[in-house]
Protein backbone atom coordinates (compact mmCIF):
# COMPACT_ATOMS: atom_id res chain seq x y z
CA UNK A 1 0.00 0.00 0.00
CA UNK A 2 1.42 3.41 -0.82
CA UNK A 3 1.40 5.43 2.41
CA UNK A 4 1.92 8.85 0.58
CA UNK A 5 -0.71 10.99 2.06
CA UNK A 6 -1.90 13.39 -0.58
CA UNK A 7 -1.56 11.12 -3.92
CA UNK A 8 -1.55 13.74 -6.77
CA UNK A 9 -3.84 12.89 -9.72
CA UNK A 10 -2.92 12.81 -13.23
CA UNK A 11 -3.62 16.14 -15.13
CA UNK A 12 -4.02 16.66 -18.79
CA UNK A 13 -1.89 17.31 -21.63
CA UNK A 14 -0.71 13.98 -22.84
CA UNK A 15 -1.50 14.38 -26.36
CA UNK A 16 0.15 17.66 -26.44
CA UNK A 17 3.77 16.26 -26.30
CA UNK A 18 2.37 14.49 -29.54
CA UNK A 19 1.70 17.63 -32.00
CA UNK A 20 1.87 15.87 -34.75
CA UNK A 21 -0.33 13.57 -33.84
CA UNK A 22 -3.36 16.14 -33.83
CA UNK A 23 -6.46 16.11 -31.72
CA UNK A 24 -9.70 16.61 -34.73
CA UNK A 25 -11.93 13.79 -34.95
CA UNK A 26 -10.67 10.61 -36.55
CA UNK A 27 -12.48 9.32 -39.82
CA UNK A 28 -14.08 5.58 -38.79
CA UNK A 29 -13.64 3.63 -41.88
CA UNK A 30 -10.48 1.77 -40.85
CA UNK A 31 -12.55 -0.24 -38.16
CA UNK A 32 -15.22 -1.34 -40.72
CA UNK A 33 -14.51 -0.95 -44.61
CA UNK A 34 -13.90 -4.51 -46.22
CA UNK A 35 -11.12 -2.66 -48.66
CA UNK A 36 -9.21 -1.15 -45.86
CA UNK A 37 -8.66 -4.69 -44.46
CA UNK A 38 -7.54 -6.34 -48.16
CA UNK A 39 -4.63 -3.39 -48.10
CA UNK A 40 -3.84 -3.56 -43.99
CA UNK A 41 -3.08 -7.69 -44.79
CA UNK A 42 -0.59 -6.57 -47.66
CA UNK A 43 0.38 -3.30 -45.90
CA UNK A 44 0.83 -4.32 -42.40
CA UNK A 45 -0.05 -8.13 -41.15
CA UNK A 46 2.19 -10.00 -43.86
CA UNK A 47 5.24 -6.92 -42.91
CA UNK A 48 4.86 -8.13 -39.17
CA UNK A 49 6.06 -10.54 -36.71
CA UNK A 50 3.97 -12.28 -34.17
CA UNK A 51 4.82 -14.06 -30.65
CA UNK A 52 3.84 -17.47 -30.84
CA UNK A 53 5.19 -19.05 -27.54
CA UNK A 54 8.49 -19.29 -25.15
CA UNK A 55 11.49 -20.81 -25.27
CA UNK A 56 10.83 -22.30 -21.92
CA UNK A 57 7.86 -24.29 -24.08
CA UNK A 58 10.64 -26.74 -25.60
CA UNK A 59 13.36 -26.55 -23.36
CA UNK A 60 14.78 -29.62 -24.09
CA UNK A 61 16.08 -31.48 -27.58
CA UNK A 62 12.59 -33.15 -29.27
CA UNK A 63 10.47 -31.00 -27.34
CA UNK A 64 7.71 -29.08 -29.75
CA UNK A 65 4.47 -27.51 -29.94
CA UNK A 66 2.22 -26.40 -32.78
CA UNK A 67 0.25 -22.70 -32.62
CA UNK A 68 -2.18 -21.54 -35.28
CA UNK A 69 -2.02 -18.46 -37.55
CA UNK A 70 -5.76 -17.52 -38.03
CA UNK A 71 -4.93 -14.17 -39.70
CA UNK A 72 -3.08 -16.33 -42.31
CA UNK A 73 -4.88 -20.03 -42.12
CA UNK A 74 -0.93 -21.26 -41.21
CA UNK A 75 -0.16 -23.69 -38.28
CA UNK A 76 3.35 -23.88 -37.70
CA UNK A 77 5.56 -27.20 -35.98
CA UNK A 78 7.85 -25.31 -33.62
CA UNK A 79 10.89 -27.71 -31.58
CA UNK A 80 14.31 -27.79 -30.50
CA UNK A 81 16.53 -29.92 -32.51
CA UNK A 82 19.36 -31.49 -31.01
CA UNK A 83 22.24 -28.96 -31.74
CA UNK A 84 19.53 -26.94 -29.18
CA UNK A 85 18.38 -24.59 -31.83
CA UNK A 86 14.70 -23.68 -32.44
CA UNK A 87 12.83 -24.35 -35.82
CA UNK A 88 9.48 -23.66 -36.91
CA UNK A 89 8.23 -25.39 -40.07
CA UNK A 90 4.53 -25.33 -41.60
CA UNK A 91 2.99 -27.78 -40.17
CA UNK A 92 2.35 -29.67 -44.09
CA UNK A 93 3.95 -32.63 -44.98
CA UNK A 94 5.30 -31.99 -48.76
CA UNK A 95 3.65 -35.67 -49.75
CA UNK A 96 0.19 -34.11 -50.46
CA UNK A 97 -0.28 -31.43 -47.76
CA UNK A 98 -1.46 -33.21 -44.68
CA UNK A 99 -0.83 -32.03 -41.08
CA UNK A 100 2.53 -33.60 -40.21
CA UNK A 101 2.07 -33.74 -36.41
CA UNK A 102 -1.80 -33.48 -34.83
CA UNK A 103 -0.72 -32.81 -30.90
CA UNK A 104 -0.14 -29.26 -29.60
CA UNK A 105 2.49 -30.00 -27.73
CA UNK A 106 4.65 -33.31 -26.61
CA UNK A 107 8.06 -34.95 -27.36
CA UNK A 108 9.61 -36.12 -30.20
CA UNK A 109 12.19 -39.10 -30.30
CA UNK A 110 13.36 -37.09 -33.67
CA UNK A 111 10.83 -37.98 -35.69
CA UNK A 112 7.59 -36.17 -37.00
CA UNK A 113 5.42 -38.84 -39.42
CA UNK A 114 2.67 -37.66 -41.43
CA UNK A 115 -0.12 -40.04 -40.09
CA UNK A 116 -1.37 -40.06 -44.01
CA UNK A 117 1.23 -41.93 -45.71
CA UNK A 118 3.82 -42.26 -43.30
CA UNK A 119 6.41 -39.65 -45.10
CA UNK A 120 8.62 -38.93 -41.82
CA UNK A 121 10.90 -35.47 -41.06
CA UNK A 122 13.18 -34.88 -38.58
CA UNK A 123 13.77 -31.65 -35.77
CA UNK A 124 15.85 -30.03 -38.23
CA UNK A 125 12.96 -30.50 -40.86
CA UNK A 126 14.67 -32.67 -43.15
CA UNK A 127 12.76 -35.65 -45.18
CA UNK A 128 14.18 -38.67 -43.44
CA UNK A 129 12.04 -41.60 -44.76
CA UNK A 130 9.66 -42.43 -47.63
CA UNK A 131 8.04 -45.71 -47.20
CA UNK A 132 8.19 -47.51 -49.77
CA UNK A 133 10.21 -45.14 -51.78
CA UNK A 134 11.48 -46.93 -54.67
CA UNK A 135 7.74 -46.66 -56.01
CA UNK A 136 8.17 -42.93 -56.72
CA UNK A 137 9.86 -41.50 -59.47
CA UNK A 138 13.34 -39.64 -58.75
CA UNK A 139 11.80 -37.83 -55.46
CA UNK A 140 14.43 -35.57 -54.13
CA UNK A 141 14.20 -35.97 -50.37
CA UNK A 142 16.57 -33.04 -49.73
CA UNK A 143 14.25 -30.87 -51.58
CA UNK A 144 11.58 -32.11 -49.64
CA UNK A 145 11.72 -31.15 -46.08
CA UNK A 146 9.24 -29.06 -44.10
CA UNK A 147 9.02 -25.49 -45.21
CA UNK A 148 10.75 -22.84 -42.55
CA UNK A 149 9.17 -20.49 -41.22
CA UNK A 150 11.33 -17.23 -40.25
CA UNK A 151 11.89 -16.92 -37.10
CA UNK A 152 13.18 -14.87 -34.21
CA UNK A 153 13.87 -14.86 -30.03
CA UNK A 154 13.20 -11.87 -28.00
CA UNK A 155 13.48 -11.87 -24.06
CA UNK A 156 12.84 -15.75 -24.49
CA UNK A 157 9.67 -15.01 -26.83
CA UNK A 158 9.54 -17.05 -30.05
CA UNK A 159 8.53 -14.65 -32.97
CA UNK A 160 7.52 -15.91 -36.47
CA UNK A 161 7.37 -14.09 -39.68
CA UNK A 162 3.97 -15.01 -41.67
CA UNK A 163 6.26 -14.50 -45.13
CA UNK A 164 9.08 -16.21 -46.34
CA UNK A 165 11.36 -13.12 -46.73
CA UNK A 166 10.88 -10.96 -44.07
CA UNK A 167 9.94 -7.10 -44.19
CA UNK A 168 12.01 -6.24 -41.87
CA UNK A 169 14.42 -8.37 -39.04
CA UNK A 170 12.69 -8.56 -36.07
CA UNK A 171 14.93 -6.22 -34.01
CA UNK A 172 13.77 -3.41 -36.18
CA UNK A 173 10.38 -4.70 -35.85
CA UNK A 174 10.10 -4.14 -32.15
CA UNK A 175 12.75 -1.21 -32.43
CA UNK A 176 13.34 0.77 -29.54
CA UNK A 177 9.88 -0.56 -27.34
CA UNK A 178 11.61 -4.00 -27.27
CA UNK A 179 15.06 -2.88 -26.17
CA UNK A 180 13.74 -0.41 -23.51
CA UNK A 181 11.70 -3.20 -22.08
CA UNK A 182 14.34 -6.05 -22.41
CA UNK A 183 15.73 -6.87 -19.12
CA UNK A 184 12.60 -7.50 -17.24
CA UNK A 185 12.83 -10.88 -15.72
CA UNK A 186 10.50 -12.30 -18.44
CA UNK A 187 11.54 -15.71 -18.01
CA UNK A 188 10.68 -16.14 -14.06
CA UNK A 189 7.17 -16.14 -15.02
CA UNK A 190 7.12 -20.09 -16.16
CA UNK A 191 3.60 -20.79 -15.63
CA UNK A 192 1.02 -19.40 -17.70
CA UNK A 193 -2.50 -19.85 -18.47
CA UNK A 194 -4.65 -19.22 -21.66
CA UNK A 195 -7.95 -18.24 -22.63
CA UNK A 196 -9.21 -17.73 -26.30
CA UNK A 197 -12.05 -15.93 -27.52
CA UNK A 198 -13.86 -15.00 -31.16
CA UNK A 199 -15.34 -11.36 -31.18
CA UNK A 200 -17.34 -9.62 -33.78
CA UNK A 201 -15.10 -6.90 -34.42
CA UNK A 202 -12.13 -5.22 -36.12
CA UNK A 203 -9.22 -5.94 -34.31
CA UNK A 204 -8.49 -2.13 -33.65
CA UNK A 205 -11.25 -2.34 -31.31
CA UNK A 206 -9.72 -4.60 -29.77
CA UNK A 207 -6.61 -3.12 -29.71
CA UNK A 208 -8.48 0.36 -28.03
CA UNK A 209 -10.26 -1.82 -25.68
CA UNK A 210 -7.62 -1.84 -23.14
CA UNK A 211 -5.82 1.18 -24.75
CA UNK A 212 -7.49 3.42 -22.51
CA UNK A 213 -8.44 3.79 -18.46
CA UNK A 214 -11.16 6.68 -19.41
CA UNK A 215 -13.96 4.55 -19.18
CA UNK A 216 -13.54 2.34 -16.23
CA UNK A 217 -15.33 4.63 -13.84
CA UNK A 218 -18.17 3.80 -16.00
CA UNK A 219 -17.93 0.48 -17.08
CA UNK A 220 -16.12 -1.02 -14.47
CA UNK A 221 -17.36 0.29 -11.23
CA UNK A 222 -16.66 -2.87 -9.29
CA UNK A 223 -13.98 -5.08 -11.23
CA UNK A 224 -11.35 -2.30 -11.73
CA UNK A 225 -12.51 1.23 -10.60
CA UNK A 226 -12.26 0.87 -6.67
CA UNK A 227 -8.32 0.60 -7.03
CA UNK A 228 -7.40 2.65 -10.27
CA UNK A 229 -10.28 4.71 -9.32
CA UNK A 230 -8.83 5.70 -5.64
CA UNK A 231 -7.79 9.07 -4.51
CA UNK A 232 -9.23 11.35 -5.99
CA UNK A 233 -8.46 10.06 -10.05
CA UNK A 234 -12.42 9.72 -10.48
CA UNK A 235 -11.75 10.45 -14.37
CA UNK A 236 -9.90 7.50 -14.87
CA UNK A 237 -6.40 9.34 -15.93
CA UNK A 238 -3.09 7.21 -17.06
CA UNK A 239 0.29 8.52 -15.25
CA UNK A 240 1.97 8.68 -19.04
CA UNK A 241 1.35 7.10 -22.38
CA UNK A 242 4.92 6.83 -24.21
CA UNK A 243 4.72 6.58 -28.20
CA UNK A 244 7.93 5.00 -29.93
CA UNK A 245 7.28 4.80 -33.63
CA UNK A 246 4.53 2.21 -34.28
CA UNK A 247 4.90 1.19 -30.16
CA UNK A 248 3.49 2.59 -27.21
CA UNK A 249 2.88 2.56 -23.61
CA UNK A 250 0.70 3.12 -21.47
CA UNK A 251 1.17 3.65 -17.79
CA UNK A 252 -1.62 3.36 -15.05
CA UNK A 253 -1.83 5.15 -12.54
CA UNK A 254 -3.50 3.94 -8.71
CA UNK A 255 -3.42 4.23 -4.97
CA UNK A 256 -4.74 0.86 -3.40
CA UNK A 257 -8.12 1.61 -1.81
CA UNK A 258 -9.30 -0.92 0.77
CA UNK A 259 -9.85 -4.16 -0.79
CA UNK A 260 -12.52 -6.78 -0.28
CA UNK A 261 -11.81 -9.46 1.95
CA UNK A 262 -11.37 -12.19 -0.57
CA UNK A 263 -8.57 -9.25 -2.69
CA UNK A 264 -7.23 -8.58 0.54
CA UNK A 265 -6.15 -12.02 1.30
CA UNK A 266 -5.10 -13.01 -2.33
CA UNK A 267 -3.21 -9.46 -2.86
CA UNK A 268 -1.17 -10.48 0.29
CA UNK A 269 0.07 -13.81 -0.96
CA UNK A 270 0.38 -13.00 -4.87
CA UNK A 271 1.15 -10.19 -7.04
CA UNK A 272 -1.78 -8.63 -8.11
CA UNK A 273 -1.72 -6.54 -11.91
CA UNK A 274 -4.53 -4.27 -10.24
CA UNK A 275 -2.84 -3.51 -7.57
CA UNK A 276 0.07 -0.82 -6.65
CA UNK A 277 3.54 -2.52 -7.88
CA UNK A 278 6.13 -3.02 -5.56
CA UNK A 279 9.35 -3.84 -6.94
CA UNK A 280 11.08 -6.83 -6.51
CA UNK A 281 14.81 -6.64 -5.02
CA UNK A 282 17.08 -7.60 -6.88
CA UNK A 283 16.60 -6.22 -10.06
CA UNK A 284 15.75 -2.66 -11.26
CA UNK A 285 12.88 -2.29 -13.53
CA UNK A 286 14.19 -1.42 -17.38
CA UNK A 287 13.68 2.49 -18.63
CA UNK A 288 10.84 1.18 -20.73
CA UNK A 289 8.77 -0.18 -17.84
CA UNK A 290 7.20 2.47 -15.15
CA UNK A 291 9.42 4.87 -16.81
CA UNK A 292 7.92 7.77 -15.03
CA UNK A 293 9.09 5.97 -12.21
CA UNK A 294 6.28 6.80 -10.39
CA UNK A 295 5.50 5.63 -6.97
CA UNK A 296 1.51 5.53 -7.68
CA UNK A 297 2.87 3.26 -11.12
CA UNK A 298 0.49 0.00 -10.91
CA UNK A 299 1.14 -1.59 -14.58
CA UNK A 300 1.99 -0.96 -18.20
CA UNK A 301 0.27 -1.79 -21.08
CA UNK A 302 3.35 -2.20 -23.83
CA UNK A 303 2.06 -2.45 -27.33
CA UNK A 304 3.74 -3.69 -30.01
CA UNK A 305 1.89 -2.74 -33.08
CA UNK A 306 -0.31 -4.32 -34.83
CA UNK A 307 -1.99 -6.64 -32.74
CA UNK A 308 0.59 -8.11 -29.58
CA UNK A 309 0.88 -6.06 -26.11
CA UNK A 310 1.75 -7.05 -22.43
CA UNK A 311 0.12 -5.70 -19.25
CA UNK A 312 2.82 -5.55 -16.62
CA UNK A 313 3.49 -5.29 -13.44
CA UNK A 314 6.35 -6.05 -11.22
CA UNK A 315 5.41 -9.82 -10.34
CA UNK A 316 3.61 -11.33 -13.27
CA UNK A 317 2.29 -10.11 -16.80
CA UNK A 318 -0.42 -10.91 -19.56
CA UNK A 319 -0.24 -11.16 -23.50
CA UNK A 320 -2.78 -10.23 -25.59
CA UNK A 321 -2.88 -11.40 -28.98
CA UNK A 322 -5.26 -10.74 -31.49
CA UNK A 323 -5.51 -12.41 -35.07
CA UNK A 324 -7.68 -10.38 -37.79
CA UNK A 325 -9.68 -12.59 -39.43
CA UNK A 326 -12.13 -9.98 -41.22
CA UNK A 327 -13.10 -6.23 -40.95
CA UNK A 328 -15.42 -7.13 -38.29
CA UNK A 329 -14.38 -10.61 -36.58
CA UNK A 330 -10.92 -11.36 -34.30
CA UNK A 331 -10.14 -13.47 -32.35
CA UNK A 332 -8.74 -12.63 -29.36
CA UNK A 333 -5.54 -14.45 -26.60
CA UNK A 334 -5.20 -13.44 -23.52
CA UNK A 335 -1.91 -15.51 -21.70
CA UNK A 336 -1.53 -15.15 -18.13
CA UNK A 337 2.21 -15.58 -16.76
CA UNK A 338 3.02 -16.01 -13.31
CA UNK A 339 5.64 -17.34 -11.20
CA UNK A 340 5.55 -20.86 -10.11
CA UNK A 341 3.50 -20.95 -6.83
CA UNK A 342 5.23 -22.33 -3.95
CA UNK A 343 2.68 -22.23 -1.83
CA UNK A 344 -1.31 -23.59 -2.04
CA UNK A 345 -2.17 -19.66 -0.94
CA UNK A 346 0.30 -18.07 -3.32
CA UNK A 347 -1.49 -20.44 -6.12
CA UNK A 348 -4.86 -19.26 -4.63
CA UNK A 349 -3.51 -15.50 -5.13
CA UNK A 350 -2.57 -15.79 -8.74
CA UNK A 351 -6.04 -17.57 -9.62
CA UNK A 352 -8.12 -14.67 -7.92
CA UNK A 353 -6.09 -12.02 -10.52
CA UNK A 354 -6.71 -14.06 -13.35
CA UNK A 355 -10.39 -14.40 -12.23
CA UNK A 356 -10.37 -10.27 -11.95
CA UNK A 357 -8.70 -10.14 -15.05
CA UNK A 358 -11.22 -12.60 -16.89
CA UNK A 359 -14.04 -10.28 -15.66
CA UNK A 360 -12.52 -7.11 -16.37
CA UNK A 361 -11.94 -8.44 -20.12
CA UNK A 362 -15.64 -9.42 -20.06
CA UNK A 363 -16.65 -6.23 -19.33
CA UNK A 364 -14.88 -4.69 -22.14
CA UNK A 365 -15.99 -7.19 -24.50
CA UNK A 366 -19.38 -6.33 -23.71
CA UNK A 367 -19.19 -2.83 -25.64
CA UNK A 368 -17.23 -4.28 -29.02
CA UNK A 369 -19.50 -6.05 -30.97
CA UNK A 370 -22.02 -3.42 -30.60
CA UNK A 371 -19.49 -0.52 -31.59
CA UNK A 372 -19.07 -2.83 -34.48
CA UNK A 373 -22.87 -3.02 -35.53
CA UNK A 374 -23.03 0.97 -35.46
CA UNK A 375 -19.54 1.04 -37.33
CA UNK A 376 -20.84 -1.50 -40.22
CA UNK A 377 -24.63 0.56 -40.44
CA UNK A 378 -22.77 3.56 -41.33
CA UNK A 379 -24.60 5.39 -38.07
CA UNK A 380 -20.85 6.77 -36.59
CA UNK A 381 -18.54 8.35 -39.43
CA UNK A 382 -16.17 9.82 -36.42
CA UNK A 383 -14.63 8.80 -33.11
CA UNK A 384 -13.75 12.02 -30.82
CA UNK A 385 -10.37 11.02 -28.30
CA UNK A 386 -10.26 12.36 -25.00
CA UNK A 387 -6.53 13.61 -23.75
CA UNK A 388 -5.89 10.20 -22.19
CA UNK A 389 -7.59 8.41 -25.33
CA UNK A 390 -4.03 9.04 -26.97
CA UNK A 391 -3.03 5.68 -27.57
CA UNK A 392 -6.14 4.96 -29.67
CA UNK A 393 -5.67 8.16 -31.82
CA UNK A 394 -2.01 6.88 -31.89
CA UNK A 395 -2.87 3.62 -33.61
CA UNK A 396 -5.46 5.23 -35.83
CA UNK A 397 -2.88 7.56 -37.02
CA UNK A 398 -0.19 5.04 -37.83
CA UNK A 399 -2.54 2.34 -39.83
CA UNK A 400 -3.29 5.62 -41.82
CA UNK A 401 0.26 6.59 -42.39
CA UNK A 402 1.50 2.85 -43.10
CA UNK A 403 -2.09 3.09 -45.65
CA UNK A 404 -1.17 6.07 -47.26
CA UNK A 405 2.72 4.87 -47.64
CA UNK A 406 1.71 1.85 -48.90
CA UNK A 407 -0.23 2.99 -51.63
CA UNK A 408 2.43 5.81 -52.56
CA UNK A 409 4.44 2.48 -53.33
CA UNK A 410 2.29 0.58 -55.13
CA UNK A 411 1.53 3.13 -57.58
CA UNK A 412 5.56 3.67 -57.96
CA UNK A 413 5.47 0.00 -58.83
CA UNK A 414 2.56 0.12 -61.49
């Protein structure tokens, strides 16, 4: 609990240190028209890299897993071969295209076999065995293996590229958000837990969902609003919202008010992302992570553009994911990680966030699909951002500058 006596609440003027930015109303059609999605797949998802799991996942030789691509109808074969490196293949056997290994996670004793015909690959993807091979004509297995899939580790975070030549590498990708937030002890939280979700809506609405604190007065009177709500912050105000090119964070600000008894007893045995952060010794937080370095600093929300971010605090963090699948449907991944318990009530502590965090999601959720209905009826041709709305004006702005430079190159090209 932060015993400062007279917490000071955030003011205004974020989007001011963001001139170019602008604050007029921002035209809607990027959340609904069908066209805008066709270019933002050319223009931005096929020029990105996503997070598809941890290296923690297939820590040893033979270990793999297999994630789906919705956004691109791909499933890729990710393991650890036994020189310890980490592959990611398409999950297609080159015979005639069936799904090479059916589990979504396991061992392998260094062989994946196509449970069609048999054909057989190994951790490095190469085609180890035909059966009966001497009835085909003049296959080349060494032209045959599993396809790779680009791929890159961040902070223990595998990243895939949905393209076989990348846009970019994926250290310019994340830029300077991923090196001002590398250092955080990402790989202490080694337990995780996953929920899934469809939702009728762009996946920018997704994205502003938790972009912004300004409503949770409103629509979050119970879940969220009695701790980010507390002393005196009754607008809902961030402490900072940091842009860095495509990235941003944002920084929320509370004072812990006095919890339930049930919060009370889990926030004592378990970090809690609602409540104030307290720093763990040992380790300084990196300059991309509270970096007003506020004492009333409860969590970031670090967004890497387009569609991965991170709420975290000091003792555990979440992933969000979302995968476009239309101009109005997503699906949306929410990850918990947390450290192992090592006690029943510490366990008991991390389920009660999760269980605040699955309502508080819930609640948000509530509001997209019917944005989404107005959006595709034509009945709002505007969004006006509050001050502390920046993030979302942010994003709106940069799909319309990546838009706009896309289609600068394409007629160059014609």
């Amino acid at each position: 609990m932060n015993e400062m006596s007279v917490p000071p609440v955030p003011g205004i003027g974020l989007t001011a240190k963001y001139p170019e930015i602008g604050t007029g109303p921002c035209d809607t059609a990027i959340y609904h028209d069908p066209a805008v999605y066709e270019k933002e797949m050319e223009a931005i998802f096929k020029r990105s890299w996503y997070m598809i799991g941890r290296v923690e996942q297939i820590a040893k030789p033979g270990d793999f897993f297999t994630y789906e691509m919705p956004t691109f109808r791909h499933e890729v074969l990710v393991c650890r071969d036994r020189d310890g490196n980490v592959n990611a293949f398409h999950n297609v056997c080159t015979h005639r295209g069936n799904m090479v290994e059916h589990r979504p996670e396991g061992h392998s004793q260094g062989l994946f076999m196509c449970r069609f015909h048999g054909w057989a690959f190994d951790l490095k993807g190469n085609l180890a065995r035909i059966r009966d091979e001497e009835g085909f004509f003049g296959v080349d297995k060494a032209c045959n293996g599993l396809k790779r899939v680009p791929t890159g580790i961040w902070q223990g975070f595998i990243f895939v590229s949905p393209t076989d030549e990348p846009y970019q590498s994926l250290e310019d990708f994340l830029g300077d958000q991923g090196r001002d937030t590398a250092g955080y002890p990402w790989g202490s939280c080694t337990q995780s837990y996953q929920t899934s979700m469809e939702v009728g809506c762009n996946w920018k609405l997704v994205n502003d969902s938790p972009a912004e604190v300004y409503h949770i007065p409103v629509l979050h009177p119970v879940s969220a609003a009695p701790t980010m709500m507390a002393s005196g912050n009754v607008m809902g105000r961030l402490l900072d919202t940091e842009i860095k090119g495509n990235h941003r964070t944002n920084s929320h600000y509370s004072v812990m008010g006095e919890p339930k008894p049930v919060q009370k007893l889990a926030y004592f045995h378990a970090a809690a992302a609602q409540n104030v952060a307290v720093e763990d010794k040992g380790y300084e937080l990196p300059v991309g992570i509270n970096p007003t370095r506020s004492p009333y600093w409860t969590v970031d929300l670090i967004m890497f553009f387009p569609t991965l971010a991170f709420t975290l605090s000091a003792g555990m963090y979440t992933a969000h994911q979302v995968w476009p699948l239309s101009a109005n449907r997503s699906i949306y991944q929410q990850r918990v990680f947390v450290r192992p318990a090592r006690t029943a009530a510490e366990r008991f502590g991390q389920e009660n966030t999760m269980v605040e965090f699955r309502d508080i999601v819930m609640e948000d959720f509530s509001t997209l699909e019917r944005i989404q209905r107005a959006l595709d009826t034509g009945q709002i041709k505007q969004f006006h951002y509050h001050d502390h709305e920046l993030a979302l004006r942010h994003q709106h702005k940069v799909v319309t500058d990546i838009l706009a430079a896309y289609d600068t190159e394409m007629e160059a090209q014609s």
